[in-house]
PDB file of N, CA and C in Angstrom:
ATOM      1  N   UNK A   1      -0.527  26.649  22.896  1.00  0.00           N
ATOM      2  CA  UNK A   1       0.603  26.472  22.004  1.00  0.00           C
ATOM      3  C   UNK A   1       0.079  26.357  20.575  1.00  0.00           C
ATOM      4  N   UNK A   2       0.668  27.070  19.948  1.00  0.00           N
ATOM      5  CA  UNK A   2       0.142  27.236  17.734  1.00  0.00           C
ATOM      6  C   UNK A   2       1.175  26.277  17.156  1.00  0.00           C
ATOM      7  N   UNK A   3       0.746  25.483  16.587  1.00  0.00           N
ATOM      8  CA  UNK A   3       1.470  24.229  15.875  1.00  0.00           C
ATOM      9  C   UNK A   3       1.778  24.834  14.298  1.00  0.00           C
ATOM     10  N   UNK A   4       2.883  24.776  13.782  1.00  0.00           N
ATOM     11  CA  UNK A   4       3.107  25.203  12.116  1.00  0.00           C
ATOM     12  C   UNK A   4       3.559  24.610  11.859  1.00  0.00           C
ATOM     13  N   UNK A   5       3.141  23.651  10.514  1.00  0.00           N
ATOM     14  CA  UNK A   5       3.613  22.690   9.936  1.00  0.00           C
ATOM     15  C   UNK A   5       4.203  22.785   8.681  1.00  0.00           C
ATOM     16  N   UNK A   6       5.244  22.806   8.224  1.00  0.00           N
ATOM     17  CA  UNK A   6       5.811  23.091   7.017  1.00  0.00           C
ATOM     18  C   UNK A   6       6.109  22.043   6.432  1.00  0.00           C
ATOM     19  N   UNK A   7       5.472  21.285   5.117  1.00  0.00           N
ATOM     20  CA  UNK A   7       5.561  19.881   4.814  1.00  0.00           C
ATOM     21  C   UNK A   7       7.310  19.863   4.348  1.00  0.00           C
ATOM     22  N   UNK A   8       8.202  20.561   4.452  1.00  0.00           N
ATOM     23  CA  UNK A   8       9.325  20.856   3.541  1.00  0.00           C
ATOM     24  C   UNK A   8      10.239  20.911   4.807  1.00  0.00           C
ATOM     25  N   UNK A   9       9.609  20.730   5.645  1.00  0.00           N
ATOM     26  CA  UNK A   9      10.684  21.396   7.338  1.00  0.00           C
ATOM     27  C   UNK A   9      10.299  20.348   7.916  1.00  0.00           C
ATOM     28  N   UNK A  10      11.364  19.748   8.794  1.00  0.00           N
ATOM     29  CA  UNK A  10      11.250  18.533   9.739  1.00  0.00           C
ATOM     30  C   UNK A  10      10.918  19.203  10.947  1.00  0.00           C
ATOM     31  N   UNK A  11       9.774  19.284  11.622  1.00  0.00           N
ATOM     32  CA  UNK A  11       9.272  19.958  12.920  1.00  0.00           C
ATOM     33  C   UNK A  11       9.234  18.626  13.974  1.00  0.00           C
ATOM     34  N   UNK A  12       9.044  19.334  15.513  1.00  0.00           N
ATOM     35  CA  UNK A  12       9.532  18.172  16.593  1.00  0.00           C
ATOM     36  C   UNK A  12       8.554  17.370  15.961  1.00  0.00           C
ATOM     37  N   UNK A  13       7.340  17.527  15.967  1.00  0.00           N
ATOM     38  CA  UNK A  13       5.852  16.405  15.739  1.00  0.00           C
ATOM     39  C   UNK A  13       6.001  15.429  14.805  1.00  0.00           C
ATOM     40  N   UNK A  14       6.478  15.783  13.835  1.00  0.00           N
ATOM     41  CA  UNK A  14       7.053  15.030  12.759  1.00  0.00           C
ATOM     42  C   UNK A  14       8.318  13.840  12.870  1.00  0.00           C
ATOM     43  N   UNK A  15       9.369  14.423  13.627  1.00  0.00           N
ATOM     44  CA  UNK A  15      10.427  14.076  13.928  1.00  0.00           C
ATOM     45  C   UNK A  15       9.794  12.718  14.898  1.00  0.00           C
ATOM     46  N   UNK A  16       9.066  13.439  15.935  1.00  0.00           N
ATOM     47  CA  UNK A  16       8.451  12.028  16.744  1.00  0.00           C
ATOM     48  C   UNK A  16       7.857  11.274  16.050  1.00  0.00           C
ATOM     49  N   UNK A  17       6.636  11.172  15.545  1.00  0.00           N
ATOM     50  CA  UNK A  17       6.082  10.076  15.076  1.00  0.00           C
ATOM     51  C   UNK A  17       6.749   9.169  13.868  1.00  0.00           C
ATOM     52  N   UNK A  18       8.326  10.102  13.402  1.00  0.00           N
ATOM     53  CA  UNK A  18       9.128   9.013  12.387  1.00  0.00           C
ATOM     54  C   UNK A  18       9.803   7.978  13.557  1.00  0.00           C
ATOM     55  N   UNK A  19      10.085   8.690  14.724  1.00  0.00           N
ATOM     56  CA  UNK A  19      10.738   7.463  15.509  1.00  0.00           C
ATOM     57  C   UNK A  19       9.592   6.560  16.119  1.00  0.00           C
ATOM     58  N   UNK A  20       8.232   7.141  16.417  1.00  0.00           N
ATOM     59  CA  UNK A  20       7.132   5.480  17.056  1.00  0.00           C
ATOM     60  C   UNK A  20       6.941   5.422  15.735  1.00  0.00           C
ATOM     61  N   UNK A  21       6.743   6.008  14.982  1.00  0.00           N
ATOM     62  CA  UNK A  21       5.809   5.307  13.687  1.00  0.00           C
ATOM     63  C   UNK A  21       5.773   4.539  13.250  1.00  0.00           C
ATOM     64  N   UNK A  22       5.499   3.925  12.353  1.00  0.00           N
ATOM     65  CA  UNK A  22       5.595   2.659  11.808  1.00  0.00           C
ATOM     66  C   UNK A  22       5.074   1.526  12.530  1.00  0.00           C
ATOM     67  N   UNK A  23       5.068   0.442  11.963  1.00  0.00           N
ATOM     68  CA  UNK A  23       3.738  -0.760  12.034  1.00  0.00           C
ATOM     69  C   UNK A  23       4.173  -1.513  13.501  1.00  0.00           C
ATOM     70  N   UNK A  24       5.796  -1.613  13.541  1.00  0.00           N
ATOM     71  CA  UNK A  24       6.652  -2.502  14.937  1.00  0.00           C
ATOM     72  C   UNK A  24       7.018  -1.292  15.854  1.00  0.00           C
ATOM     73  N   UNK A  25       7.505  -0.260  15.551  1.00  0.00           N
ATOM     74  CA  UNK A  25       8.229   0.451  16.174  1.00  0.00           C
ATOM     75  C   UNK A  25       7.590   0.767  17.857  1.00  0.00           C
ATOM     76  N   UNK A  26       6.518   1.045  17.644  1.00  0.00           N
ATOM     77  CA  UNK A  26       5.717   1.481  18.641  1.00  0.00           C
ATOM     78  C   UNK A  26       5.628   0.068  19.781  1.00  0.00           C
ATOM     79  N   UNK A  27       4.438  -1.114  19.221  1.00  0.00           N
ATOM     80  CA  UNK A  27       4.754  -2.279  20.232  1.00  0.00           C
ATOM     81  C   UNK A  27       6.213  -2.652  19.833  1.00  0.00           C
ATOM     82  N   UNK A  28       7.085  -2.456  19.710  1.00  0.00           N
ATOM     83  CA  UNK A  28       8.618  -2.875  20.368  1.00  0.00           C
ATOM     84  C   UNK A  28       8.860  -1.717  21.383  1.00  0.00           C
ATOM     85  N   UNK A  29       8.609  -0.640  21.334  1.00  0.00           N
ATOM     86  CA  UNK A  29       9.033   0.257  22.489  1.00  0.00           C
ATOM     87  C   UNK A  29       8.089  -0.082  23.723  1.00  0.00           C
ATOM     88  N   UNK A  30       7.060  -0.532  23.641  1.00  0.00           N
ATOM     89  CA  UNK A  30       6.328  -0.868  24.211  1.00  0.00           C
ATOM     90  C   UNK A  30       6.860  -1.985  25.312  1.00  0.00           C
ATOM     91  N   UNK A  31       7.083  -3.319  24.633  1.00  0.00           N
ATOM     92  CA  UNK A  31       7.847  -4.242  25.057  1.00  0.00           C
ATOM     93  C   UNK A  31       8.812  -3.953  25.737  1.00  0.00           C
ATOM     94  N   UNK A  32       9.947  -3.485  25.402  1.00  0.00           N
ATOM     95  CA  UNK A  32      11.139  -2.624  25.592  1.00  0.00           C
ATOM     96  C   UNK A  32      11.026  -1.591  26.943  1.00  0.00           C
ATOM     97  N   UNK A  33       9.656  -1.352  27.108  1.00  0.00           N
ATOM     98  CA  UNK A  33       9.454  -0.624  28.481  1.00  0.00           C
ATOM     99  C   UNK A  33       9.069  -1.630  29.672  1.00  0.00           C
ATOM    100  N   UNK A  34       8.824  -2.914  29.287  1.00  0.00           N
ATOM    101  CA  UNK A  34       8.156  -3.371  30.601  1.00  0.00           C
ATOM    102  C   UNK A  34       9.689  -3.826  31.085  1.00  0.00           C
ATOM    103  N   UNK A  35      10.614  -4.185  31.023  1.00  0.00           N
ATOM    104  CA  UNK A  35      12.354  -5.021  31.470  1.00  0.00           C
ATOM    105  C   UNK A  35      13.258  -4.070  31.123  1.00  0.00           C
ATOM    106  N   UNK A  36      14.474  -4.258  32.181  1.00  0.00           N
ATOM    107  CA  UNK A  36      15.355  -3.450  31.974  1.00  0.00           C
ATOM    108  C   UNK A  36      16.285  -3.746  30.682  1.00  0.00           C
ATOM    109  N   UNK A  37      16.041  -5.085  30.410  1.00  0.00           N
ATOM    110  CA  UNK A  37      16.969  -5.591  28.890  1.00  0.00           C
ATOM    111  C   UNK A  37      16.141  -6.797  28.325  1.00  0.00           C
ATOM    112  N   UNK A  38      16.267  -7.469  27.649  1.00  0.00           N
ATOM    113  CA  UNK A  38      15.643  -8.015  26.572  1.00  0.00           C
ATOM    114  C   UNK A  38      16.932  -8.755  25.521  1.00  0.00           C
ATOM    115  N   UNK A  39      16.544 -10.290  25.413  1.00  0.00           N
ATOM    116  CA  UNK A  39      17.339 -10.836  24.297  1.00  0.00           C
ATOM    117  C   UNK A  39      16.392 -11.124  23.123  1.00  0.00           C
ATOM    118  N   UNK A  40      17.517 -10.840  22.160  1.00  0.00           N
ATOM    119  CA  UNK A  40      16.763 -10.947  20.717  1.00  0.00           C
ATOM    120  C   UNK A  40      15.360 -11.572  20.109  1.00  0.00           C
ATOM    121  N   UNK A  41      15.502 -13.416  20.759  1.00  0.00           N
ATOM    122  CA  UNK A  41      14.855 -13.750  20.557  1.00  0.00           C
ATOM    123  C   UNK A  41      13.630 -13.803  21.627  1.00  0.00           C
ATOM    124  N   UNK A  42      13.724 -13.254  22.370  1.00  0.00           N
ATOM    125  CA  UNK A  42      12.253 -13.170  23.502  1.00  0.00           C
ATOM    126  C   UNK A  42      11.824 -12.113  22.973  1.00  0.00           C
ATOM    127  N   UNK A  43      12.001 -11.240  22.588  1.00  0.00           N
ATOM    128  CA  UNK A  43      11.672  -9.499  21.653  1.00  0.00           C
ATOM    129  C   UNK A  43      11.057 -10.336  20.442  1.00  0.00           C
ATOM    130  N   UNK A  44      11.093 -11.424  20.128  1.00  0.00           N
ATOM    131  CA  UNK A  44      10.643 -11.432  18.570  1.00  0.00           C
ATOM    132  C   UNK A  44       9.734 -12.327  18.845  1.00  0.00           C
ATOM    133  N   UNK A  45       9.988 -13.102  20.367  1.00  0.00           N
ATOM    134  CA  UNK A  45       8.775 -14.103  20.461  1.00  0.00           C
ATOM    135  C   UNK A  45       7.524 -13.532  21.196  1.00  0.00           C
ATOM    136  N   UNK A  46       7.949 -11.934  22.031  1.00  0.00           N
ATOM    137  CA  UNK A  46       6.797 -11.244  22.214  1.00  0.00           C
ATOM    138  C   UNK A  46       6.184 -10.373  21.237  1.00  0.00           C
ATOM    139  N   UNK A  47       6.725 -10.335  20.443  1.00  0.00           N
ATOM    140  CA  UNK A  47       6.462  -9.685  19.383  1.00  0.00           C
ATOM    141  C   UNK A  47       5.186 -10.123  18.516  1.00  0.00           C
ATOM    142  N   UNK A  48       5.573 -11.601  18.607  1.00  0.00           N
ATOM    143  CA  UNK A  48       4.818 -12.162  17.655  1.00  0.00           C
ATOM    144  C   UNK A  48       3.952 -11.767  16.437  1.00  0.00           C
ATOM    145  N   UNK A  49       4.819 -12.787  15.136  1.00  0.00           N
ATOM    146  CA  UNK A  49       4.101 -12.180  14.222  1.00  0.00           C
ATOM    147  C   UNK A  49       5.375 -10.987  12.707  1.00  0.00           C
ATOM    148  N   UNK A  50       6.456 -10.738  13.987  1.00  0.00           N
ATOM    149  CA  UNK A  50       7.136  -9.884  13.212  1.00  0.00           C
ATOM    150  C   UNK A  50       8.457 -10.581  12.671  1.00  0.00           C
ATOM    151  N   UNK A  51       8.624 -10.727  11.456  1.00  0.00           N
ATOM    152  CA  UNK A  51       9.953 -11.062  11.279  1.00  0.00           C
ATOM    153  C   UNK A  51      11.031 -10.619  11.449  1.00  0.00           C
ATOM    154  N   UNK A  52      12.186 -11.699  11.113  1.00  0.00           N
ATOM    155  CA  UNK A  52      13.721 -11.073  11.481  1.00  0.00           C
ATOM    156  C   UNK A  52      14.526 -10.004  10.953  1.00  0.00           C
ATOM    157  N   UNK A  53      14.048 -10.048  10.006  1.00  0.00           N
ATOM    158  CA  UNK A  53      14.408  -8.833   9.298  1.00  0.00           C
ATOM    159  C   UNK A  53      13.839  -7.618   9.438  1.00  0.00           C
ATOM    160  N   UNK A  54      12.196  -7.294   9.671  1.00  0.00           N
ATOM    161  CA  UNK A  54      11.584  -6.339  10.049  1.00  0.00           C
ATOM    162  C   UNK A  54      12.376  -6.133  11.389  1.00  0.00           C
ATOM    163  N   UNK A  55      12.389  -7.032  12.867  1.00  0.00           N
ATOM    164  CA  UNK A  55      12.766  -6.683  13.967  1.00  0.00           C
ATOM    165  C   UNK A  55      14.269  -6.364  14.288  1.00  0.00           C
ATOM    166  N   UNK A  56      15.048  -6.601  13.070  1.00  0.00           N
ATOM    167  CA  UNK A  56      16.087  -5.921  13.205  1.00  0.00           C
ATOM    168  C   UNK A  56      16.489  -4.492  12.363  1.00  0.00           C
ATOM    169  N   UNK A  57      15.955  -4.593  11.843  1.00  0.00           N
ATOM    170  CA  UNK A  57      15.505  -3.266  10.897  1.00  0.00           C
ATOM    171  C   UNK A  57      14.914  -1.997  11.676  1.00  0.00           C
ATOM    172  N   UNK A  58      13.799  -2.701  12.129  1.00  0.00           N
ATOM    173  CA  UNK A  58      13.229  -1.243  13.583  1.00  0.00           C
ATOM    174  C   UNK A  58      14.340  -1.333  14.522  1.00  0.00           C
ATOM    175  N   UNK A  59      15.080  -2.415  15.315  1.00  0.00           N
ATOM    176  CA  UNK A  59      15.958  -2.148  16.337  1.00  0.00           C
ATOM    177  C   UNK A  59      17.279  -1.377  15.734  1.00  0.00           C
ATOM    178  N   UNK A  60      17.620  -1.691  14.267  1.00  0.00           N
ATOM    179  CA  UNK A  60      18.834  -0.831  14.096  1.00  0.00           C
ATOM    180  C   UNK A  60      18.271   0.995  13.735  1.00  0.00           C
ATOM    181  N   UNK A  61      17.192   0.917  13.611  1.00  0.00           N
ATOM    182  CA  UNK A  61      16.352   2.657  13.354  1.00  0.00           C
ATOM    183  C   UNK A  61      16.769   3.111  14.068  1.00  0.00           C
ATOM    184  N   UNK A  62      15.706   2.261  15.564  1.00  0.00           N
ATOM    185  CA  UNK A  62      15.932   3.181  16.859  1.00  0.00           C
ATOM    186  C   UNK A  62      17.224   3.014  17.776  1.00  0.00           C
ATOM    187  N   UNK A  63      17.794   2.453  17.008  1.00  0.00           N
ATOM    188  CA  UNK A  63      19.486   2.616  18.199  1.00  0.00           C
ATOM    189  C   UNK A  63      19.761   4.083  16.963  1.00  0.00           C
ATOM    190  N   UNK A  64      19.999   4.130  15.794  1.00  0.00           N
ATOM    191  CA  UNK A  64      20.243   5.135  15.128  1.00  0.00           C
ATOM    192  C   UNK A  64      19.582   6.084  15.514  1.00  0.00           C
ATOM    193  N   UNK A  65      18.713   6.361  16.633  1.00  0.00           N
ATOM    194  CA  UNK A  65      17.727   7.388  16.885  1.00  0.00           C
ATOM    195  C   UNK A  65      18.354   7.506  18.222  1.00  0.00           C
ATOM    196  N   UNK A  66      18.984   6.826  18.929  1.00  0.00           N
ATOM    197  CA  UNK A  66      19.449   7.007  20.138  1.00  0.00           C
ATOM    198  C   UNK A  66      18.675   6.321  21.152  1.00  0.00           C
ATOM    199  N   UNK A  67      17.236   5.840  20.889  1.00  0.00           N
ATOM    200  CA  UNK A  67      16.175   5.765  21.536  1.00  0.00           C
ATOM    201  C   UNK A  67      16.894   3.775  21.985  1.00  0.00           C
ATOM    202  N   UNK A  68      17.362   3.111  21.731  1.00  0.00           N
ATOM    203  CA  UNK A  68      17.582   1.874  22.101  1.00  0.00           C
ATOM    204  C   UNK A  68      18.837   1.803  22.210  1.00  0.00           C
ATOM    205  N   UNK A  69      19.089   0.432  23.324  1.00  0.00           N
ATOM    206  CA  UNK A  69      20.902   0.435  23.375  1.00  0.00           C
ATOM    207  C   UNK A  69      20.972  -1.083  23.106  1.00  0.00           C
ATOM    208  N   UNK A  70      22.320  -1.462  22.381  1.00  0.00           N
ATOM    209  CA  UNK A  70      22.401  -2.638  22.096  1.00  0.00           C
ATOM    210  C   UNK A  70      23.765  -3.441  22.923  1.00  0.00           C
ATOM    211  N   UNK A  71      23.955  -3.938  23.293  1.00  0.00           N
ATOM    212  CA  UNK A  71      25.438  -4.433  24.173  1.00  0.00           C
ATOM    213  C   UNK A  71      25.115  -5.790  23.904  1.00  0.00           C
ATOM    214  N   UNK A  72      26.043  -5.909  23.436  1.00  0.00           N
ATOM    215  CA  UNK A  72      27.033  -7.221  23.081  1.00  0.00           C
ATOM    216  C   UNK A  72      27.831  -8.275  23.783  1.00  0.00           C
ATOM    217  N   UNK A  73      27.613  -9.340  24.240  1.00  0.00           N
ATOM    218  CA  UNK A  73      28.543  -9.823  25.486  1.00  0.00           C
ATOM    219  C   UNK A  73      29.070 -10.798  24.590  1.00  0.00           C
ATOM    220  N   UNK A  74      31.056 -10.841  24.973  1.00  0.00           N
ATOM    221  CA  UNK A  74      31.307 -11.599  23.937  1.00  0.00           C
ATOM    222  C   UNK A  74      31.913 -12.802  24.842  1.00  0.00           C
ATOM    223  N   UNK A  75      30.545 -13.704  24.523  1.00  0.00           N
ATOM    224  CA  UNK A  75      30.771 -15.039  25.076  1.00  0.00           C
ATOM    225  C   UNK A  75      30.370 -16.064  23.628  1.00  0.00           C
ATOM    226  N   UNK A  76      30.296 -16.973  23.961  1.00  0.00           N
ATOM    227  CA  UNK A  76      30.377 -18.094  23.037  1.00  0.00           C
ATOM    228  C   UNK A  76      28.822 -19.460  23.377  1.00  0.00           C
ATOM    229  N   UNK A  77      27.937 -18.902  22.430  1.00  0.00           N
ATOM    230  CA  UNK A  77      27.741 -17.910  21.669  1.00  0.00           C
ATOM    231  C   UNK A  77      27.613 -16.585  22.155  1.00  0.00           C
ATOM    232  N   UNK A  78      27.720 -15.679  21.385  1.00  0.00           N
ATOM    233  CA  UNK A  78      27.263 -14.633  21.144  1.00  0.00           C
ATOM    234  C   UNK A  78      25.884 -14.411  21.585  1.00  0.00           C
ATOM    235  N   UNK A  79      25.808 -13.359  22.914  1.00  0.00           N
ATOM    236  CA  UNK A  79      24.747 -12.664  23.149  1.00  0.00           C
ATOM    237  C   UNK A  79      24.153 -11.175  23.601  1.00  0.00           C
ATOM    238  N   UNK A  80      23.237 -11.214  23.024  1.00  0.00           N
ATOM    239  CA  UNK A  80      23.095  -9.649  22.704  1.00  0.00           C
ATOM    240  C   UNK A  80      21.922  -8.992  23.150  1.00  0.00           C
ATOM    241  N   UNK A  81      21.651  -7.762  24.433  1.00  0.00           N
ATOM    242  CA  UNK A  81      20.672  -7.641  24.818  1.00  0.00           C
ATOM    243  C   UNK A  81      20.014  -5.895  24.476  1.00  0.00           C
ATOM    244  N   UNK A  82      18.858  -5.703  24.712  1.00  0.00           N
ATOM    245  CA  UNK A  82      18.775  -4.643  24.112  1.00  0.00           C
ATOM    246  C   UNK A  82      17.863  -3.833  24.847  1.00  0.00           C
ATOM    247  N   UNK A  83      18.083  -2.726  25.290  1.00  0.00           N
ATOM    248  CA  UNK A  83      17.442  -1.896  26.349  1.00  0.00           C
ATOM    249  C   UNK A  83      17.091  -0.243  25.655  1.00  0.00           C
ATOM    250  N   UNK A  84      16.200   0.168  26.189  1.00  0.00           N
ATOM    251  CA  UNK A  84      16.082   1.696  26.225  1.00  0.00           C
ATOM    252  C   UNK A  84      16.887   2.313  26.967  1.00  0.00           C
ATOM    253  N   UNK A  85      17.620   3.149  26.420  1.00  0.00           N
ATOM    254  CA  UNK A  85      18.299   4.389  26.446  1.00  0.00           C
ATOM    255  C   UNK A  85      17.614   5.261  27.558  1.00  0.00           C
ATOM    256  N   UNK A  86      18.549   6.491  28.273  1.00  0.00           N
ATOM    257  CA  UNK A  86      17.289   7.538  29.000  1.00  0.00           C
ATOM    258  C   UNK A  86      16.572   8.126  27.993  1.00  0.00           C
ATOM    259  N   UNK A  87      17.153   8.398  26.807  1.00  0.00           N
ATOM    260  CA  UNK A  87      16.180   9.006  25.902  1.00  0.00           C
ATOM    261  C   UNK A  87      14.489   8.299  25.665  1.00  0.00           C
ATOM    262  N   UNK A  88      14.868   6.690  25.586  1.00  0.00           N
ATOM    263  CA  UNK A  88      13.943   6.130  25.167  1.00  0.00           C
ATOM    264  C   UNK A  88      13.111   6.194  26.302  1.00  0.00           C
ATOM    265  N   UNK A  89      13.790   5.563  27.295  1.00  0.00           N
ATOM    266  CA  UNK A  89      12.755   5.798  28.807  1.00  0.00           C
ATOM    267  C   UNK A  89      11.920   6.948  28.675  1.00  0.00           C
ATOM    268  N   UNK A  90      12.253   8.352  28.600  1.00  0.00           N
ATOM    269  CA  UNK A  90      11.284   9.451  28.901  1.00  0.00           C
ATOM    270  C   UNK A  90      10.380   9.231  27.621  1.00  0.00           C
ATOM    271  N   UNK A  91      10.237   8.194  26.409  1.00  0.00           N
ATOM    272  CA  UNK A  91       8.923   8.035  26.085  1.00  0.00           C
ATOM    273  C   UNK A  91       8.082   7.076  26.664  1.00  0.00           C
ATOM    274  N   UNK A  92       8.269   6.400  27.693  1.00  0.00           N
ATOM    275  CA  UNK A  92       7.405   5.634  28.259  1.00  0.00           C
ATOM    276  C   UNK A  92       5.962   6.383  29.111  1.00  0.00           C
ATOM    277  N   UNK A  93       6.337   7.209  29.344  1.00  0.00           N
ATOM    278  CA  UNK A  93       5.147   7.782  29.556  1.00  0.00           C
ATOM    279  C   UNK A  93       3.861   8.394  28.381  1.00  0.00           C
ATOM    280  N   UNK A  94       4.710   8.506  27.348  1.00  0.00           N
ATOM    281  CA  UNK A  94       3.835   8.739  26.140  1.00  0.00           C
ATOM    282  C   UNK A  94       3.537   7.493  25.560  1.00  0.00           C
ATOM    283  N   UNK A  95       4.139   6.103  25.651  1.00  0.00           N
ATOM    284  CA  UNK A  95       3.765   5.411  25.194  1.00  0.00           C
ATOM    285  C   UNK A  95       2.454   4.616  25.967  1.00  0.00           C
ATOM    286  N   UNK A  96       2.773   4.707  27.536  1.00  0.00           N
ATOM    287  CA  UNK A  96       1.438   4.302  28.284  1.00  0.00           C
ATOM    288  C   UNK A  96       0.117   5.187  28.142  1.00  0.00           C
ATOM    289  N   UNK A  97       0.252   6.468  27.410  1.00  0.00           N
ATOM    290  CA  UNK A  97      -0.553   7.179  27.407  1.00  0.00           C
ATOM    291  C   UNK A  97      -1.401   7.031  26.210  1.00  0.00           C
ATOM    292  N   UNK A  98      -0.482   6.573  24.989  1.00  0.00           N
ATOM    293  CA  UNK A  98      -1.182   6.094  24.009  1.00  0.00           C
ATOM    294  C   UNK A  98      -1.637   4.883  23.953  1.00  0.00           C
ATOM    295  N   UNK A  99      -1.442   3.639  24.630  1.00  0.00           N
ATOM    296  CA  UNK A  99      -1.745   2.359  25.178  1.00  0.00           C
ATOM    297  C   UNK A  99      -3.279   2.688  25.803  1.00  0.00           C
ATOM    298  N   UNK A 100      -3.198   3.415  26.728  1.00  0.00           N
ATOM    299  CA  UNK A 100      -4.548   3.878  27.620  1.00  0.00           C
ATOM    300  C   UNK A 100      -5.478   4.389  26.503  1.00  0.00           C
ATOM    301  N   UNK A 101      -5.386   5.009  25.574  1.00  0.00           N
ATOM    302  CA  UNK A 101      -6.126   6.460  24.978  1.00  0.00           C
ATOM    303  C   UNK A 101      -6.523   5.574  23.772  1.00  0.00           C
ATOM    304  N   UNK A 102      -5.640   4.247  23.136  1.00  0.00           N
ATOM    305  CA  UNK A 102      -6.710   3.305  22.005  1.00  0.00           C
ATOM    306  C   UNK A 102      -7.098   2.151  23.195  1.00  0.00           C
ATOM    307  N   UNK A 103      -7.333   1.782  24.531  1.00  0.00           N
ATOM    308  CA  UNK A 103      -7.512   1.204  25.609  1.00  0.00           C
ATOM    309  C   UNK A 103      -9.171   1.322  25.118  1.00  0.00           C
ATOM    310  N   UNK A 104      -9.386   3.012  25.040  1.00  0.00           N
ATOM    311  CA  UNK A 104     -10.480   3.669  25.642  1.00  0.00           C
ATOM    312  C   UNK A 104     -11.395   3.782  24.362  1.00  0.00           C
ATOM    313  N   UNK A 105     -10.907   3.951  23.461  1.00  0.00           N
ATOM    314  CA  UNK A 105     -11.060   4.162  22.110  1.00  0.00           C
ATOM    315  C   UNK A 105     -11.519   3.721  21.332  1.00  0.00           C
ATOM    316  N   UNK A 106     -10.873   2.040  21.027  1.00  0.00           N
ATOM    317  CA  UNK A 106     -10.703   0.805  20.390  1.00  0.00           C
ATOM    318  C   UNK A 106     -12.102   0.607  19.821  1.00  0.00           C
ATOM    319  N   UNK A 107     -12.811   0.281  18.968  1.00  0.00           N
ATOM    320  CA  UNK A 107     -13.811   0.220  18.420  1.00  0.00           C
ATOM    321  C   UNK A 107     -13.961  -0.948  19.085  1.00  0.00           C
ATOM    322  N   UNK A 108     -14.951  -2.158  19.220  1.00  0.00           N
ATOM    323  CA  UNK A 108     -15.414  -3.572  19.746  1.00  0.00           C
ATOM    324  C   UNK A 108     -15.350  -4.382  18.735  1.00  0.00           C
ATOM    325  N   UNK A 109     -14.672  -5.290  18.699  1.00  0.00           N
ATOM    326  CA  UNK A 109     -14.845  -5.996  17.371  1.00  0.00           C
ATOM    327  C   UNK A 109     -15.738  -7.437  17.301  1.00  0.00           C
TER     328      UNK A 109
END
């Protein structure tokens, strides 16, 4: 397969790494793959490290990407859980693959 990259043209390769990219995006999908749902604050306490604003900022990206689902249960309080999409699911295999591949990689520190 011949890859052409047109810095002026949004190509698939591109398109993907705007949805893992970034510093959270990736370990939150990550997270997001091991349970079928996830509440807010267990996502931010596995997270660790990321603030509230960053972790809602990547979760409102990737629901805008299709890649996360958010449902709302309206009880008192208010709770809100957040799952991968089928879209998001079929990156779990790319994401274990990149997990494995800096696994192998990782310099020793």
């Amino acid at each position: 397969m011949k890859y052409e990259f047109d810095i002026n043209k949004l190509c698939p390769a591109t398109f993907s790494f705007q949805v893992v990219g970034g510093k959270w995006n990736l370990p939150l999908l990550a997270v997001l793959s091991e349970q079928d749902s996830i509440r807010y604050n267990e996502l931010k306490r596995q997270l660790g490290g990321i603030t509230a604003t960053t972790l809602t900022n990547a979760l409102k990206e990737l629901i805008a990407y299709g890649i996360v689902h958010r449902e709302a249960y309206m009880e008192t309080p208010l709770r809100v859980e957040y799952s991968l999409t089928e879209s998001g699911k079929e990156l779990v295999p790319l994401i274990e693959a990149i997990v494995s591949w800096g696994g192998k990689h990782m310099p020793e520190s």
